[in-house]
Every structure is written in C-alpha cells, then in structure tokens.
N, C-alpha and C. Protein backbone atom coordinates (compact mmCIF):
# COMPACT_ATOMS: atom_id res chain seq x y z
N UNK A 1 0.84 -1.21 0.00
CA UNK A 1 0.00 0.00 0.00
C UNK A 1 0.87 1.25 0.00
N UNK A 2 1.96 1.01 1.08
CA UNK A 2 2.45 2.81 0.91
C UNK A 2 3.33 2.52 -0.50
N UNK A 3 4.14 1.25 -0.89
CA UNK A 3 4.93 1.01 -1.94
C UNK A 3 4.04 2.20 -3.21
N UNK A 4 2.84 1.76 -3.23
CA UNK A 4 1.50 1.87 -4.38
C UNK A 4 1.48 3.62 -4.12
N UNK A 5 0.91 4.09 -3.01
CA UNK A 5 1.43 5.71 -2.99
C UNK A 5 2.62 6.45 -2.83
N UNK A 6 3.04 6.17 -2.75
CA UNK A 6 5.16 6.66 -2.99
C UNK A 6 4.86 6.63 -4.75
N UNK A 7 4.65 5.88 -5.15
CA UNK A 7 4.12 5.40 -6.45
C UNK A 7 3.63 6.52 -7.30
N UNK A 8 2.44 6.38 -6.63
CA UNK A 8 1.62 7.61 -7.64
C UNK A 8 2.27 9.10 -6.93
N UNK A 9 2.26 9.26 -6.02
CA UNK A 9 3.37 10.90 -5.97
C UNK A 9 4.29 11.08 -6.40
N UNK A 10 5.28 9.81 -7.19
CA UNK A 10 6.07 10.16 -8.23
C UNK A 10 5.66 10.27 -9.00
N UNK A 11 4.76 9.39 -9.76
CA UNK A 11 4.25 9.92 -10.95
C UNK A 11 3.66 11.33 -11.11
N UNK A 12 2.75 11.74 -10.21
CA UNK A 12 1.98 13.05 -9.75
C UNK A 12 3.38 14.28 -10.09
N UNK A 13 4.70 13.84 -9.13
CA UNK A 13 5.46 15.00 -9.58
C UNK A 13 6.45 15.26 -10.64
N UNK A 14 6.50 13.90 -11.57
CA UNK A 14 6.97 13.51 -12.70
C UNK A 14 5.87 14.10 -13.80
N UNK A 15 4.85 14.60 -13.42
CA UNK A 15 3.92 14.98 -14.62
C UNK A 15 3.88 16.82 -14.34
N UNK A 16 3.92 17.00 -13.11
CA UNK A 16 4.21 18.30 -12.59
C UNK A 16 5.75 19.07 -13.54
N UNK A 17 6.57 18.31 -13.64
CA UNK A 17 8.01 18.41 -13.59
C UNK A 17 7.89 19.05 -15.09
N UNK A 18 7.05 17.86 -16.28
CA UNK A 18 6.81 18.17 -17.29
C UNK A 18 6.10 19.11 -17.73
N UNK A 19 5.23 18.96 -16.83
CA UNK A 19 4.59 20.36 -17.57
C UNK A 19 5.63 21.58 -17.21
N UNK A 20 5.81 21.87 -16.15
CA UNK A 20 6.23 23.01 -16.11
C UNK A 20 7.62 23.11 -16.81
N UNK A 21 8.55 22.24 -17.64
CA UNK A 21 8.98 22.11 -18.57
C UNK A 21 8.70 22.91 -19.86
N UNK A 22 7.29 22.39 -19.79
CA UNK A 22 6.44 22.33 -21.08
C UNK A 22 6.55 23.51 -21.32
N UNK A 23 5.25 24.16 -20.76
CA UNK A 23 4.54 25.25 -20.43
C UNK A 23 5.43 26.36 -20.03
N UNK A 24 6.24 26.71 -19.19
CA UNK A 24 7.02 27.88 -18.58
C UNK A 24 8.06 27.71 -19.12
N UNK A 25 8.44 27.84 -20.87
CA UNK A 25 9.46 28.38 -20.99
C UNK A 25 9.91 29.48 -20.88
N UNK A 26 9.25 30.55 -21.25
CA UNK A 26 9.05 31.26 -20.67
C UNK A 26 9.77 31.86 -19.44
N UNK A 27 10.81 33.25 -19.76
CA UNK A 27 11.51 33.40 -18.49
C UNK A 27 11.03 33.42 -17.38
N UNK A 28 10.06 34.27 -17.60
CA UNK A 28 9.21 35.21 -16.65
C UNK A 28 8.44 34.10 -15.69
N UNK A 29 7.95 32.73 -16.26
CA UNK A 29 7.15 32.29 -15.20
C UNK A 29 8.25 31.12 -15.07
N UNK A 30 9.43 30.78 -15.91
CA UNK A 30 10.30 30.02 -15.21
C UNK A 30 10.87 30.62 -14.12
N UNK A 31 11.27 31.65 -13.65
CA UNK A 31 11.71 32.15 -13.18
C UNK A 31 10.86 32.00 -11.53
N UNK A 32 9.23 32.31 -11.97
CA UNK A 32 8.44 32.41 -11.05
C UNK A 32 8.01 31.09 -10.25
N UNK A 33 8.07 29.92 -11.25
CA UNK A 33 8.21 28.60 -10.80
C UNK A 33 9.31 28.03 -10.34
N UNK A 34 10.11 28.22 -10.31
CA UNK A 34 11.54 27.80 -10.43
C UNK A 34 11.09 27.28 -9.43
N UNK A 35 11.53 27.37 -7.91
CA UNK A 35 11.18 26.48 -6.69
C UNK A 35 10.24 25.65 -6.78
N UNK A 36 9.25 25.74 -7.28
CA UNK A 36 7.85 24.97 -7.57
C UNK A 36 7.88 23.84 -8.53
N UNK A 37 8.64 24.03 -9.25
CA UNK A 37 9.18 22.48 -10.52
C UNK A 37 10.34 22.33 -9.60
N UNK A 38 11.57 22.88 -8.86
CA UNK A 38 13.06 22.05 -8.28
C UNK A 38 12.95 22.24 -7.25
C-alpha cells in the first residue's frame, strides 16, 4: 500500500516536472516557478 502511494506521488510530480517544462518556458514564469518544478 504505501509502496502503491510513494508510487503515484512520483508519478503526480513527474507529470508536474513536465509540464512546467512544457509550459514555462518562458523566463518570466520560469523564473516564477523555479522552486515549484526544483
């Protein structure tokens, strides 16, 4: 069970990671995310 959620909160921040990849190239909100994606 916790194996199974450790689990999905990686995935959860592995999809987080990407988007804000994605999405905030962008200096201005990389900049503003920065702590929030690392």
């Amino acid at each position: 069970m916790y194996k199974h959620v450790m689990l999905s909160m990686f995935h959860i921040l592995s999809a987080f990671y990407f988007l804000c990849n994605k999405f905030y190239k962008n200096n201005f909100w990389k900049n503003l995310y920065f702590k929030k994606c690392f």
